[in-house]
PDB file of N, CA and C in Angstrom:
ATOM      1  N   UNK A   1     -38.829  -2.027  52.688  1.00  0.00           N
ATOM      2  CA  UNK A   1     -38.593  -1.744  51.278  1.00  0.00           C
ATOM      3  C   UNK A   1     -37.825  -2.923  50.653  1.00  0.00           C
ATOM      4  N   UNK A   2     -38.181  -3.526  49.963  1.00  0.00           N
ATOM      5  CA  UNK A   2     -37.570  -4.501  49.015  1.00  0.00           C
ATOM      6  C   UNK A   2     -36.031  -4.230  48.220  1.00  0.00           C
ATOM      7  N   UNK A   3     -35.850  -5.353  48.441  1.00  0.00           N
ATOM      8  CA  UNK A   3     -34.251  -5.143  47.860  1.00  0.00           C
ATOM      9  C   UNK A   3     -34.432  -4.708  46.260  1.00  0.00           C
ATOM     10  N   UNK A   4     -32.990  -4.076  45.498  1.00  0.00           N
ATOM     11  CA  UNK A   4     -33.526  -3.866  44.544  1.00  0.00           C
ATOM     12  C   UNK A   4     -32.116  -4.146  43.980  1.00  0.00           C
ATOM     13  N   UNK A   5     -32.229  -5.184  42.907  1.00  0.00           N
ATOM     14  CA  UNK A   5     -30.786  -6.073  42.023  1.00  0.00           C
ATOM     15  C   UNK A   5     -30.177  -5.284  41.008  1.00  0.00           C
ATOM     16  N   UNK A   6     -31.028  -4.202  40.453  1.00  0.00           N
ATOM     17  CA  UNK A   6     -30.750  -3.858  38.932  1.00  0.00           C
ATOM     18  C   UNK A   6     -29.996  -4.961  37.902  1.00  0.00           C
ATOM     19  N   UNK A   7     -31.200  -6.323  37.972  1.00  0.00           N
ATOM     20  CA  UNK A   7     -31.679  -7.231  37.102  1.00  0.00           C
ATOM     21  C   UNK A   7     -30.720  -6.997  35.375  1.00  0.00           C
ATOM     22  N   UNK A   8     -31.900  -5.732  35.013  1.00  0.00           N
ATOM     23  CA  UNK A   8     -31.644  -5.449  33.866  1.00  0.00           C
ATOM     24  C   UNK A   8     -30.101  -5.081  33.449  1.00  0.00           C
ATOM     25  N   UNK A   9     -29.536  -4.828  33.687  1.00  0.00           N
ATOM     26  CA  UNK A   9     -28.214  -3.979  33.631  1.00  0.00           C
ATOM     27  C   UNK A   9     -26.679  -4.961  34.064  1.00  0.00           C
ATOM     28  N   UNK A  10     -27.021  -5.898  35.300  1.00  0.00           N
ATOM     29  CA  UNK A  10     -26.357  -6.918  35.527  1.00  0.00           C
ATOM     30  C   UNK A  10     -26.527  -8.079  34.101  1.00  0.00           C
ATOM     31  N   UNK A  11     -28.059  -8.376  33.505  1.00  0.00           N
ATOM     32  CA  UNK A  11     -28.228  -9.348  32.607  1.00  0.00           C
ATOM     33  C   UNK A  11     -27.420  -8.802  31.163  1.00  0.00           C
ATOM     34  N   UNK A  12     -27.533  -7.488  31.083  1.00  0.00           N
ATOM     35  CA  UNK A  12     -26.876  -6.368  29.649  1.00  0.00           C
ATOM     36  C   UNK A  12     -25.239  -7.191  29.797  1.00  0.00           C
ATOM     37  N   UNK A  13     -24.896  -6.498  31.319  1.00  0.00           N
ATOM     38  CA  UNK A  13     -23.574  -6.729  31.003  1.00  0.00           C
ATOM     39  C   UNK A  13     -22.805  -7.807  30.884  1.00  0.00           C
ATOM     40  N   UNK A  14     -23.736  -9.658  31.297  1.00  0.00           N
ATOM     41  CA  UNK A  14     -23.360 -10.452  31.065  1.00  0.00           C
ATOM     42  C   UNK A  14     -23.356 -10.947  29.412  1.00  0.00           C
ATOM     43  N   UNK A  15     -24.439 -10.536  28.837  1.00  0.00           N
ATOM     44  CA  UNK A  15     -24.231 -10.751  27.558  1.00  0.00           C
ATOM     45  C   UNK A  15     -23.478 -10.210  26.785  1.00  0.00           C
ATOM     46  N   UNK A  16     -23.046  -8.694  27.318  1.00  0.00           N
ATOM     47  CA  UNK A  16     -21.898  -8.238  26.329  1.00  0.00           C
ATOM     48  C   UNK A  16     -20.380  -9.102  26.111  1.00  0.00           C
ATOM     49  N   UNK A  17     -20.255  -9.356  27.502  1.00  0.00           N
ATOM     50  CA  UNK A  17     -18.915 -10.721  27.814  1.00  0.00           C
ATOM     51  C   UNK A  17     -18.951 -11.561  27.367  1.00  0.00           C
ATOM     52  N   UNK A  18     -20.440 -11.841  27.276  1.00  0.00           N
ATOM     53  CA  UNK A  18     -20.533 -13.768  26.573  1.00  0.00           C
ATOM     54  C   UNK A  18     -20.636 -13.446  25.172  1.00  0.00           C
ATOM     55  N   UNK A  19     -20.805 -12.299  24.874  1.00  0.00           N
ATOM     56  CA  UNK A  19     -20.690 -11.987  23.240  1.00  0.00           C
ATOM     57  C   UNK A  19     -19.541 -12.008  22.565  1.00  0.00           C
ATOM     58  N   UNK A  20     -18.402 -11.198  23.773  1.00  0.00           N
ATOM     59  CA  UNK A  20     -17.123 -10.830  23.201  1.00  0.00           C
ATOM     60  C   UNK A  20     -16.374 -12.315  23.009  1.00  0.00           C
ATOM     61  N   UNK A  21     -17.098 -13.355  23.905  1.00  0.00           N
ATOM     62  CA  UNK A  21     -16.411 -14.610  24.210  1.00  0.00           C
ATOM     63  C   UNK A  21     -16.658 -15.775  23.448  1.00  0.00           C
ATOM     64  N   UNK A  22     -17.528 -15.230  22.589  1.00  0.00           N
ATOM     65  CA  UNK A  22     -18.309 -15.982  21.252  1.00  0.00           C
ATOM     66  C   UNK A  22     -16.973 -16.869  20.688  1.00  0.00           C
ATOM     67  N   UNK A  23     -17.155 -18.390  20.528  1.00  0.00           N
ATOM     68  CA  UNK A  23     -16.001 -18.916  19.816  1.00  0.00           C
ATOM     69  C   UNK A  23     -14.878 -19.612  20.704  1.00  0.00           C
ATOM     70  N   UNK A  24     -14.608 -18.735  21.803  1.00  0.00           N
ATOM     71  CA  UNK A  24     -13.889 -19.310  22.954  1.00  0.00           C
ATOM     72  C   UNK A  24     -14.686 -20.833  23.413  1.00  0.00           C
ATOM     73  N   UNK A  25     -13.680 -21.832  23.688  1.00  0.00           N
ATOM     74  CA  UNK A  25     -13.474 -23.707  23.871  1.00  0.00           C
ATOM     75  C   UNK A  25     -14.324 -23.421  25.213  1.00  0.00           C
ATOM     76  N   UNK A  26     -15.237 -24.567  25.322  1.00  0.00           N
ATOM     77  CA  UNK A  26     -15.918 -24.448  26.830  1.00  0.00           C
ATOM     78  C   UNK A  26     -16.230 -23.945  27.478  1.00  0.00           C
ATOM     79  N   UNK A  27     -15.630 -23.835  28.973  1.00  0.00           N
ATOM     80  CA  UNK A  27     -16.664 -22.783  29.665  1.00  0.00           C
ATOM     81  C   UNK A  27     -16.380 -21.521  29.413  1.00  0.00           C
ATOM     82  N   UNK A  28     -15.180 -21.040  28.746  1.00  0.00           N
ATOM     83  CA  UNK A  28     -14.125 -20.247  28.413  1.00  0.00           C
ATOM     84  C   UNK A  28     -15.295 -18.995  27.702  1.00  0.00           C
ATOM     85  N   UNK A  29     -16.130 -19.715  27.113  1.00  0.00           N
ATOM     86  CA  UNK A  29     -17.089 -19.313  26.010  1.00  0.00           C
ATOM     87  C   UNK A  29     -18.461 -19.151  26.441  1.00  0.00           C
ATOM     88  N   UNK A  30     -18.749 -19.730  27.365  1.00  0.00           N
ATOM     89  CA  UNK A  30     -19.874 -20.142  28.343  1.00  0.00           C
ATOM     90  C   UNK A  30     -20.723 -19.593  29.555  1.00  0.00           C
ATOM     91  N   UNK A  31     -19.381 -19.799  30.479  1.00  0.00           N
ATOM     92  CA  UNK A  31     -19.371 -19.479  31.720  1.00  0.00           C
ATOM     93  C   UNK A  31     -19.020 -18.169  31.649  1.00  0.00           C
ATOM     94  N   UNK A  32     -19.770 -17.093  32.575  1.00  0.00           N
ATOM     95  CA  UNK A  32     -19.604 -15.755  32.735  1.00  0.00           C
ATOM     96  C   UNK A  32     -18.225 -15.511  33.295  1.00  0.00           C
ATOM     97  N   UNK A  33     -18.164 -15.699  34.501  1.00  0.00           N
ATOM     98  CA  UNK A  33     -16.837 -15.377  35.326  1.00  0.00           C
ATOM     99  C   UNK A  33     -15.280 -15.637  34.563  1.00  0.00           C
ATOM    100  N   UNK A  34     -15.463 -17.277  33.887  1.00  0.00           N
ATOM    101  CA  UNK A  34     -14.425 -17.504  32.991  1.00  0.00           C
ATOM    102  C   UNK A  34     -14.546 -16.739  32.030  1.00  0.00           C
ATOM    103  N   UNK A  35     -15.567 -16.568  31.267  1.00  0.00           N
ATOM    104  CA  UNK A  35     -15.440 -15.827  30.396  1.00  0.00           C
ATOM    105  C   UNK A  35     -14.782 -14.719  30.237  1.00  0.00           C
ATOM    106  N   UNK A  36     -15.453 -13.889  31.308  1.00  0.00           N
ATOM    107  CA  UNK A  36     -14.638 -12.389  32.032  1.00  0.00           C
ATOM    108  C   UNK A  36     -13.554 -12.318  31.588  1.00  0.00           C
ATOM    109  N   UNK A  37     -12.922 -13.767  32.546  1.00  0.00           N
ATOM    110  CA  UNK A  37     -11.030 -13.621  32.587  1.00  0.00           C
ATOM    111  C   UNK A  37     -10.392 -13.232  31.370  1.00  0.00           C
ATOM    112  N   UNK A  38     -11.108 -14.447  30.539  1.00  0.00           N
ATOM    113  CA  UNK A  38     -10.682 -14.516  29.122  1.00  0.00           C
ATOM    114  C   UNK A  38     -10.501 -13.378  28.481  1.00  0.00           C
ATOM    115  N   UNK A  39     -11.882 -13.139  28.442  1.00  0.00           N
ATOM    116  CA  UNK A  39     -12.206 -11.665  27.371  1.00  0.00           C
ATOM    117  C   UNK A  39     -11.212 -10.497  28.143  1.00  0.00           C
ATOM    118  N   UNK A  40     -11.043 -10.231  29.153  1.00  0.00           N
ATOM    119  CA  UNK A  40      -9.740  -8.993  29.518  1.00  0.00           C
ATOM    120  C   UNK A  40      -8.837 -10.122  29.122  1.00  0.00           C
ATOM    121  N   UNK A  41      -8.199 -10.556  29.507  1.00  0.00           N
ATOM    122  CA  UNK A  41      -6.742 -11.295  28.820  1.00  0.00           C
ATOM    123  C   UNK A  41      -6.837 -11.106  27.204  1.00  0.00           C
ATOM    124  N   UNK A  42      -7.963 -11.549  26.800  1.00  0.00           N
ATOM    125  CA  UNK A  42      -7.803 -11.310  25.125  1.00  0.00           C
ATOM    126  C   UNK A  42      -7.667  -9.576  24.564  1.00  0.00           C
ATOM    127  N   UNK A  43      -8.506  -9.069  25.880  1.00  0.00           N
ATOM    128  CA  UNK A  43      -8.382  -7.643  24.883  1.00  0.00           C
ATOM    129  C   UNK A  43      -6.871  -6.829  25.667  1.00  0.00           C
ATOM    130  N   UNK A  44      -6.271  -7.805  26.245  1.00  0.00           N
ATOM    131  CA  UNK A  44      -4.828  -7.010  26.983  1.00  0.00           C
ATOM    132  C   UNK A  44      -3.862  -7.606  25.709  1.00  0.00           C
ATOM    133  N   UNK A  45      -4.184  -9.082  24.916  1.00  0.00           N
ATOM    134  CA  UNK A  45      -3.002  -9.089  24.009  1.00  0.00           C
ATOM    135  C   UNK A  45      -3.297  -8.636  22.774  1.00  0.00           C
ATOM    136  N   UNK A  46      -4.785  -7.986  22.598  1.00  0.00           N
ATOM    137  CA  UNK A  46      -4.848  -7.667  21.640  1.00  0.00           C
ATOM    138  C   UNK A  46      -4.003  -5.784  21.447  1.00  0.00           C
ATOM    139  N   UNK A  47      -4.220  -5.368  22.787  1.00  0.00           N
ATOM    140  CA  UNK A  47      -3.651  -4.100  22.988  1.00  0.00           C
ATOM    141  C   UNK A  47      -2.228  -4.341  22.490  1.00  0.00           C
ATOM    142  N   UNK A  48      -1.597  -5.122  23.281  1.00  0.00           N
ATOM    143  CA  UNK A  48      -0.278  -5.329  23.299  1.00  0.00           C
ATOM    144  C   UNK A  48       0.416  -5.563  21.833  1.00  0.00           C
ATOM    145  N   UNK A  49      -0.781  -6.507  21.117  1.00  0.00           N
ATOM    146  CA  UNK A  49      -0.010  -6.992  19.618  1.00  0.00           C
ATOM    147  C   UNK A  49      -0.341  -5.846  18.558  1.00  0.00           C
ATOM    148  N   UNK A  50      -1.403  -4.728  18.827  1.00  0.00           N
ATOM    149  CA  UNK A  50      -1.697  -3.761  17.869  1.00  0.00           C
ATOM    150  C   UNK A  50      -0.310  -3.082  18.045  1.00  0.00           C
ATOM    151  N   UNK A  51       0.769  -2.892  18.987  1.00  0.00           N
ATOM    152  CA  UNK A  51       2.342  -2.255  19.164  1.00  0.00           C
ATOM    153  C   UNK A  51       3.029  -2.896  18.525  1.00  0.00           C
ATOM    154  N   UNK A  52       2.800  -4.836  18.903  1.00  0.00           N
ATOM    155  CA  UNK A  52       3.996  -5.429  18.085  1.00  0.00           C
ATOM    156  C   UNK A  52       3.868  -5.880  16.659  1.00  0.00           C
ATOM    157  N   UNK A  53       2.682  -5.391  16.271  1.00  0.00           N
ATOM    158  CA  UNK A  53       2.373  -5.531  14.965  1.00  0.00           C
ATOM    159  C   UNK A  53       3.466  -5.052  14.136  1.00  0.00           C
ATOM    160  N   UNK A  54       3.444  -3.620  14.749  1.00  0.00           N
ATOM    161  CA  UNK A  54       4.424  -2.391  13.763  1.00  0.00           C
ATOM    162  C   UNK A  54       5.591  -3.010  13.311  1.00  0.00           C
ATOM    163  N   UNK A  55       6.424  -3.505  14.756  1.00  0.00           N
ATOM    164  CA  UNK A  55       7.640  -4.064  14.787  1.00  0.00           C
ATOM    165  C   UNK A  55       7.545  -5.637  14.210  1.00  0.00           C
ATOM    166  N   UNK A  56       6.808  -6.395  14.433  1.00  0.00           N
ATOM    167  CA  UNK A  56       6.965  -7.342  12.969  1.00  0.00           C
ATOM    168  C   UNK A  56       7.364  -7.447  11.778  1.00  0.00           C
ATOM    169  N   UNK A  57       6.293  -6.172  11.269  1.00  0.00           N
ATOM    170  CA  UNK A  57       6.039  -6.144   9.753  1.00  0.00           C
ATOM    171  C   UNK A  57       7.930  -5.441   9.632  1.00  0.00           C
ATOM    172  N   UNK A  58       7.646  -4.674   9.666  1.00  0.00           N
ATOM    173  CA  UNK A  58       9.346  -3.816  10.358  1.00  0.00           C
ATOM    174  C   UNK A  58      10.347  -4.939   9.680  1.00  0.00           C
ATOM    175  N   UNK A  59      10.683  -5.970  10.982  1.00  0.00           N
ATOM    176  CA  UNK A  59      11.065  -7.097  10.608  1.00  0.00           C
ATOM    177  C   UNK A  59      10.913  -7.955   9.496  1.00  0.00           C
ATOM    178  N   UNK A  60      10.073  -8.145   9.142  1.00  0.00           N
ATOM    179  CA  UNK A  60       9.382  -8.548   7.672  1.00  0.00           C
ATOM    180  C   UNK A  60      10.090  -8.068   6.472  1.00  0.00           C
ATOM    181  N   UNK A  61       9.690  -6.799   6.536  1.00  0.00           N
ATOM    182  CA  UNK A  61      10.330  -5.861   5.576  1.00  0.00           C
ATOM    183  C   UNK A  61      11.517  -5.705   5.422  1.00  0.00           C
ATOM    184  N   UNK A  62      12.491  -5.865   6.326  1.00  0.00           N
ATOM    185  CA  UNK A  62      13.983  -5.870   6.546  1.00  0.00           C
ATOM    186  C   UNK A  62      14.357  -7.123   5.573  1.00  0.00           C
ATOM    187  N   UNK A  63      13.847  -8.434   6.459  1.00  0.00           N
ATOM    188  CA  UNK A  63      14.036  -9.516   5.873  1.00  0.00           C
ATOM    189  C   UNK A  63      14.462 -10.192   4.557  1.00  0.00           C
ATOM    190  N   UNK A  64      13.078  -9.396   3.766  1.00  0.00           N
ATOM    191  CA  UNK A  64      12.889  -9.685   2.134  1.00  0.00           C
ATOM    192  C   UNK A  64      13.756  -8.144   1.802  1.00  0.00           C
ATOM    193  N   UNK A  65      13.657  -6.902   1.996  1.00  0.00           N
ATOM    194  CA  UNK A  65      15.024  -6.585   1.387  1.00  0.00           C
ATOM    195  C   UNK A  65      16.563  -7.310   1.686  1.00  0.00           C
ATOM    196  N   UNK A  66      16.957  -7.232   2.510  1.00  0.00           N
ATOM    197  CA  UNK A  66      17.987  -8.400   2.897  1.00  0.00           C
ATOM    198  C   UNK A  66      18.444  -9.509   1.542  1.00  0.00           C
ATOM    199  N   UNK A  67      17.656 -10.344   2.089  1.00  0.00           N
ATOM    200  CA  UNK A  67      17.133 -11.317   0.969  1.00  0.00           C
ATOM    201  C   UNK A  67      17.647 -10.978  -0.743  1.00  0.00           C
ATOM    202  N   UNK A  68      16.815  -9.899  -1.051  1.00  0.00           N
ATOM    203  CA  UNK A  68      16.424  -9.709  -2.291  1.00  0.00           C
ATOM    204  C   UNK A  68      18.104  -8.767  -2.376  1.00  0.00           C
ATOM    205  N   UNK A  69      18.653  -8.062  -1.348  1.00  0.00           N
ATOM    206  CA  UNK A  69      19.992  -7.485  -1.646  1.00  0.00           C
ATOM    207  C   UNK A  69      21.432  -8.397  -2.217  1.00  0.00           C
ATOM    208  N   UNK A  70      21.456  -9.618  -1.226  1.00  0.00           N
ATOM    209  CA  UNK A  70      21.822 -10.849  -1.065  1.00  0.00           C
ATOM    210  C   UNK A  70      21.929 -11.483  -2.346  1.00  0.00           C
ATOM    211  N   UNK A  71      20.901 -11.710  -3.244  1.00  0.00           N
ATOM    212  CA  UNK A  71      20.777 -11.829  -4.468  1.00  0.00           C
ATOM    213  C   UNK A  71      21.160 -11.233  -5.372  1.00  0.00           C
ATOM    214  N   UNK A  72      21.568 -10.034  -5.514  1.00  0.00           N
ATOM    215  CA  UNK A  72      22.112  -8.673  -6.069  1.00  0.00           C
ATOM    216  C   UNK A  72      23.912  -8.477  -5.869  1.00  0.00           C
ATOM    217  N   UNK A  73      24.167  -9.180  -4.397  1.00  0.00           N
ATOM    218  CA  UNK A  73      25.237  -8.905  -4.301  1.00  0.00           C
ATOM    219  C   UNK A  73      25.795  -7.834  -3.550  1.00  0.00           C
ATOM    220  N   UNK A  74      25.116  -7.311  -2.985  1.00  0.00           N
ATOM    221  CA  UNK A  74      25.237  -6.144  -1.754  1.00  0.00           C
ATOM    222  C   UNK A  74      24.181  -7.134  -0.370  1.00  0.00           C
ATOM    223  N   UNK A  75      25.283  -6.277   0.829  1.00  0.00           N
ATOM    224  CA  UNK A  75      24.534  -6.295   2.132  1.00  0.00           C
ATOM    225  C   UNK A  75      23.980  -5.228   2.342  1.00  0.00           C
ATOM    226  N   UNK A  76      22.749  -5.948   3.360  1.00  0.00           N
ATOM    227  CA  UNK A  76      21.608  -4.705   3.343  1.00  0.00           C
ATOM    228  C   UNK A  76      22.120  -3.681   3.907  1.00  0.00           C
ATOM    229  N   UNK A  77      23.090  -3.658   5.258  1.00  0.00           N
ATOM    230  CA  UNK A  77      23.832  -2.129   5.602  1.00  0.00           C
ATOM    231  C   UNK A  77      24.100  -1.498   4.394  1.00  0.00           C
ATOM    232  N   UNK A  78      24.837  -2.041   3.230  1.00  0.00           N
ATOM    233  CA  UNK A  78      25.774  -1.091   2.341  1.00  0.00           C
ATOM    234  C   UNK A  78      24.539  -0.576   1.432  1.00  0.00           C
ATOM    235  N   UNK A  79      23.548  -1.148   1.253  1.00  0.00           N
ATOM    236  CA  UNK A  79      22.777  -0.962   0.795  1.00  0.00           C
ATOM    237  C   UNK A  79      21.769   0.547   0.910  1.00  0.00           C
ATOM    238  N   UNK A  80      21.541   0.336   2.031  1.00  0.00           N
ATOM    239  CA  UNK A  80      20.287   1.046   3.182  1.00  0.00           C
ATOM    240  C   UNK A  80      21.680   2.511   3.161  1.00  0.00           C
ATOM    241  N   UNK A  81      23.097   2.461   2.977  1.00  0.00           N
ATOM    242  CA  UNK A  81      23.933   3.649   3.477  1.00  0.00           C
ATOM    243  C   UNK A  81      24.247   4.456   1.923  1.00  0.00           C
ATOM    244  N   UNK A  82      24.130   3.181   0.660  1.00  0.00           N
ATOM    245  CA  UNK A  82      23.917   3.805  -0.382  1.00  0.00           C
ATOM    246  C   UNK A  82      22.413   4.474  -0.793  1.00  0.00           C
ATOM    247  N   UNK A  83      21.205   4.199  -0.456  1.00  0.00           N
ATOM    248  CA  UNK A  83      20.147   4.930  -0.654  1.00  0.00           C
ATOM    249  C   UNK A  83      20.424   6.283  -0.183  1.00  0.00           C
ATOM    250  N   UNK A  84      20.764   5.982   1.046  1.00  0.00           N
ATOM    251  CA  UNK A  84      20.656   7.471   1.881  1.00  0.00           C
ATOM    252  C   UNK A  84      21.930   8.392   1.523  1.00  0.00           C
ATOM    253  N   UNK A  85      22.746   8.054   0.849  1.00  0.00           N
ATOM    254  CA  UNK A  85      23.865   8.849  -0.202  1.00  0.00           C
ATOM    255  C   UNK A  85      23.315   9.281  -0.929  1.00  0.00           C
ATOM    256  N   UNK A  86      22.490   8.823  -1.519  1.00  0.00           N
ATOM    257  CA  UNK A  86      21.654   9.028  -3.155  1.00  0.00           C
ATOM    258  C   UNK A  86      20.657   9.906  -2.571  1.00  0.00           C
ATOM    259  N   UNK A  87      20.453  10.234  -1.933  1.00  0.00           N
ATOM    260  CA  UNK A  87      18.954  10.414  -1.494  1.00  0.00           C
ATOM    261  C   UNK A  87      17.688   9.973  -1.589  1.00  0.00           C
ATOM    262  N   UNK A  88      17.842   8.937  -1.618  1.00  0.00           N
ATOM    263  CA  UNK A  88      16.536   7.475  -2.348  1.00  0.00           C
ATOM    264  C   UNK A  88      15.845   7.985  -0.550  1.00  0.00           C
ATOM    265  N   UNK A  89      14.803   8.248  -0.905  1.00  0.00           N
ATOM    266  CA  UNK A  89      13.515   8.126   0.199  1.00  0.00           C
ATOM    267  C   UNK A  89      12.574   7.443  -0.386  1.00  0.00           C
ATOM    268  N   UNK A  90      12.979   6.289   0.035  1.00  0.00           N
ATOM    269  CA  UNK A  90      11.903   4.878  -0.246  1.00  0.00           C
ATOM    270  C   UNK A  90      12.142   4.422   1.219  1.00  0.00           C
ATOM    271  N   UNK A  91      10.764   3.916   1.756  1.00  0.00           N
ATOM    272  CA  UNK A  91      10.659   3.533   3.070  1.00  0.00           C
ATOM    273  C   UNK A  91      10.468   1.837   2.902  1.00  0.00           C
ATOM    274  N   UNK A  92      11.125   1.210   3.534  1.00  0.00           N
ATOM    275  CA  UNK A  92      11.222  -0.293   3.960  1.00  0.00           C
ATOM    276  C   UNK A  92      10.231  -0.946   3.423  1.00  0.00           C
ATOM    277  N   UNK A  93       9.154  -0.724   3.646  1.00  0.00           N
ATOM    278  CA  UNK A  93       7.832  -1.030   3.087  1.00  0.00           C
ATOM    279  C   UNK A  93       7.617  -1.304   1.532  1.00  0.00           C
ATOM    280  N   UNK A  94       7.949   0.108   0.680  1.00  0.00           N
ATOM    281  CA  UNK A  94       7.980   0.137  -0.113  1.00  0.00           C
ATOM    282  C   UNK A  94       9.217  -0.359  -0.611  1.00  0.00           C
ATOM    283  N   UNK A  95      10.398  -0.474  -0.529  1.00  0.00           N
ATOM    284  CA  UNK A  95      11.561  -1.702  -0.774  1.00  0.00           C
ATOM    285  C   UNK A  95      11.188  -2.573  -0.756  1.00  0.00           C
ATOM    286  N   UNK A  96      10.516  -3.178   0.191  1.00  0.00           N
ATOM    287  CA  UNK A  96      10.076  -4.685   0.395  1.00  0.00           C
ATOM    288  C   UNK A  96       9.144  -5.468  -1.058  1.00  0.00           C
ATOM    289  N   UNK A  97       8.292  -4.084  -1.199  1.00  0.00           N
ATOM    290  CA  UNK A  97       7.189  -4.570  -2.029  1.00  0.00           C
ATOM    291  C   UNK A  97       8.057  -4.385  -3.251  1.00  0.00           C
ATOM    292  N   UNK A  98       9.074  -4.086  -3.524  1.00  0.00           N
ATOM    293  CA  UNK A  98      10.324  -3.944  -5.154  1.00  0.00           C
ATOM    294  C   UNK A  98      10.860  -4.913  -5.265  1.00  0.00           C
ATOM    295  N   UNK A  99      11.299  -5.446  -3.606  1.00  0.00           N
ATOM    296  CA  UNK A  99      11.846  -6.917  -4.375  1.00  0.00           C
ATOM    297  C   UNK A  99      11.217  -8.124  -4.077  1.00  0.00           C
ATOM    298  N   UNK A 100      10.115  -7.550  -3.511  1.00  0.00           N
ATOM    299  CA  UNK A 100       9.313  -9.098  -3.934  1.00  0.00           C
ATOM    300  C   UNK A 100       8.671  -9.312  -5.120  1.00  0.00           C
ATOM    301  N   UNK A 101       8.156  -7.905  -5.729  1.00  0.00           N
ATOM    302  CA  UNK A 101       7.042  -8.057  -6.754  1.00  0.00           C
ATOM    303  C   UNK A 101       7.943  -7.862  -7.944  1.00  0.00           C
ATOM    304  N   UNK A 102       8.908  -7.034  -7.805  1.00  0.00           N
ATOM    305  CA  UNK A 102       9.391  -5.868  -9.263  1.00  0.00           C
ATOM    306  C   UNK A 102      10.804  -6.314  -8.640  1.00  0.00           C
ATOM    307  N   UNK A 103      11.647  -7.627  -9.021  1.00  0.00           N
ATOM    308  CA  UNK A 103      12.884  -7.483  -8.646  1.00  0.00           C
ATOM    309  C   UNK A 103      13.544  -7.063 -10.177  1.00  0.00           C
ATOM    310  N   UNK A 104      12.987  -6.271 -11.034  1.00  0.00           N
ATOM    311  CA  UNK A 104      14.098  -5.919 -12.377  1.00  0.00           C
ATOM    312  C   UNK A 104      14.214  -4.435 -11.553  1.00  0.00           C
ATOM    313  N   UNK A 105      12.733  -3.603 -11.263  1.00  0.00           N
ATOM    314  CA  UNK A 105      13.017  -1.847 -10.653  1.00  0.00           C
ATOM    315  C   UNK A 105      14.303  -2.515  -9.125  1.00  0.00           C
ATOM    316  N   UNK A 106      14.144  -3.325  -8.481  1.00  0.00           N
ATOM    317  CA  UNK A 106      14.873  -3.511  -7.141  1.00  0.00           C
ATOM    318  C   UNK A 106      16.487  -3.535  -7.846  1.00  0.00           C
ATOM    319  N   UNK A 107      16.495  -4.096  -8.628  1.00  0.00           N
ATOM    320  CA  UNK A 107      17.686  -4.659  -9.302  1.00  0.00           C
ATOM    321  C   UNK A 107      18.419  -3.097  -9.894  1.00  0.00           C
ATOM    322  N   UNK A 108      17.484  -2.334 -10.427  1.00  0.00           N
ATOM    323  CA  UNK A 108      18.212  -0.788 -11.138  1.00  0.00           C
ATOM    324  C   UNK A 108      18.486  -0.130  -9.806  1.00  0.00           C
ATOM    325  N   UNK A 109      17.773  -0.484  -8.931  1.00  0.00           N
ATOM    326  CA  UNK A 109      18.417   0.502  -7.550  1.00  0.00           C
ATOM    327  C   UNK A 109      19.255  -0.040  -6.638  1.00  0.00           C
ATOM    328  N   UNK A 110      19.536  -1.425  -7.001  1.00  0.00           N
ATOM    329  CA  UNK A 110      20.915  -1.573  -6.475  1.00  0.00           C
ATOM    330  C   UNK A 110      21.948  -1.509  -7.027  1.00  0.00           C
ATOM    331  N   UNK A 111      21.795  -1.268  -8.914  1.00  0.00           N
ATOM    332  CA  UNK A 111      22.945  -0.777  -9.468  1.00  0.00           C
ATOM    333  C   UNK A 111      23.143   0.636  -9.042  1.00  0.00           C
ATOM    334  N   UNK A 112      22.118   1.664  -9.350  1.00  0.00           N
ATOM    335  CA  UNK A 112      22.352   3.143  -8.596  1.00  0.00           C
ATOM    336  C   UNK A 112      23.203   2.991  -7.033  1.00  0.00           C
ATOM    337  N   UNK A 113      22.486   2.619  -6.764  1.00  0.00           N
ATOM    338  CA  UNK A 113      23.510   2.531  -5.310  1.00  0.00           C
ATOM    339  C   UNK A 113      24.796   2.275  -5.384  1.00  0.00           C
ATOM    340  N   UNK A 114      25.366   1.166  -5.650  1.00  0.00           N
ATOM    341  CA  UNK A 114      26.321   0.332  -5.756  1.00  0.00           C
ATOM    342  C   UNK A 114      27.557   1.207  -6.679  1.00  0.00           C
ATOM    343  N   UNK A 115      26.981   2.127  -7.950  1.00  0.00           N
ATOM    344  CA  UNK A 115      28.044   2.717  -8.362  1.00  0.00           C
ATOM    345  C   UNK A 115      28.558   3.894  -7.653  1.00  0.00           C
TER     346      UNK A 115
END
């Protein structure tokens, strides 16, 4: 009885790799086996950075309120401890986008705070 490769299915799954590897420098992009490596390494930091994404932007957002408090004349602690006195439920995000875009509304809520 003749050996039997399953041809079809080995050839499927090399092209799905060399697909994902589309763009990758040399053999990186090329070569199956390298490719392989690549493409799991790429989809392990892509796992990894869809987590540290969150915590970036996070950071980000801290930053430019900071920043934009700094300018105002309050630190962002006294700041962030006067919202939550007031009961201001505005999330970081949305702070961020007040004093980058709208620093006159950022500016009335650090007078609210502040008194």
């Amino acid at each position: 009885m003749p050996r039997a490769k399953n041809n079809v299915a080995a050839k499927q799954r090399h092209k799905k790799i060399l697909k994902m590897a589309k763009g990758y420098r040399l053999g990186r992009g090329k070569l199956y086996r390298t490719a392989k490596d690549q493409v799991e390494k790429g989809l392990q930091y892509a796992y990894r950075d869809r987590r540290q994404k969150k915590r970036l932007f996070r950071r980000l957002w801290i930053s430019r309120i900071n920043a934009a408090c700094r300018m105002n004349g309050i630190s962002y602690s006294r700041f962030m401890h006067g919202l939550r006195e007031h009961n201001i439920e505005l999330d970081r995000k949305a702070l961020a986008h007040l004093a980058m875009h709208e620093p006159e509304a950022f500016k009335s809520l650090v007078e609210q705070v502040s008194a």
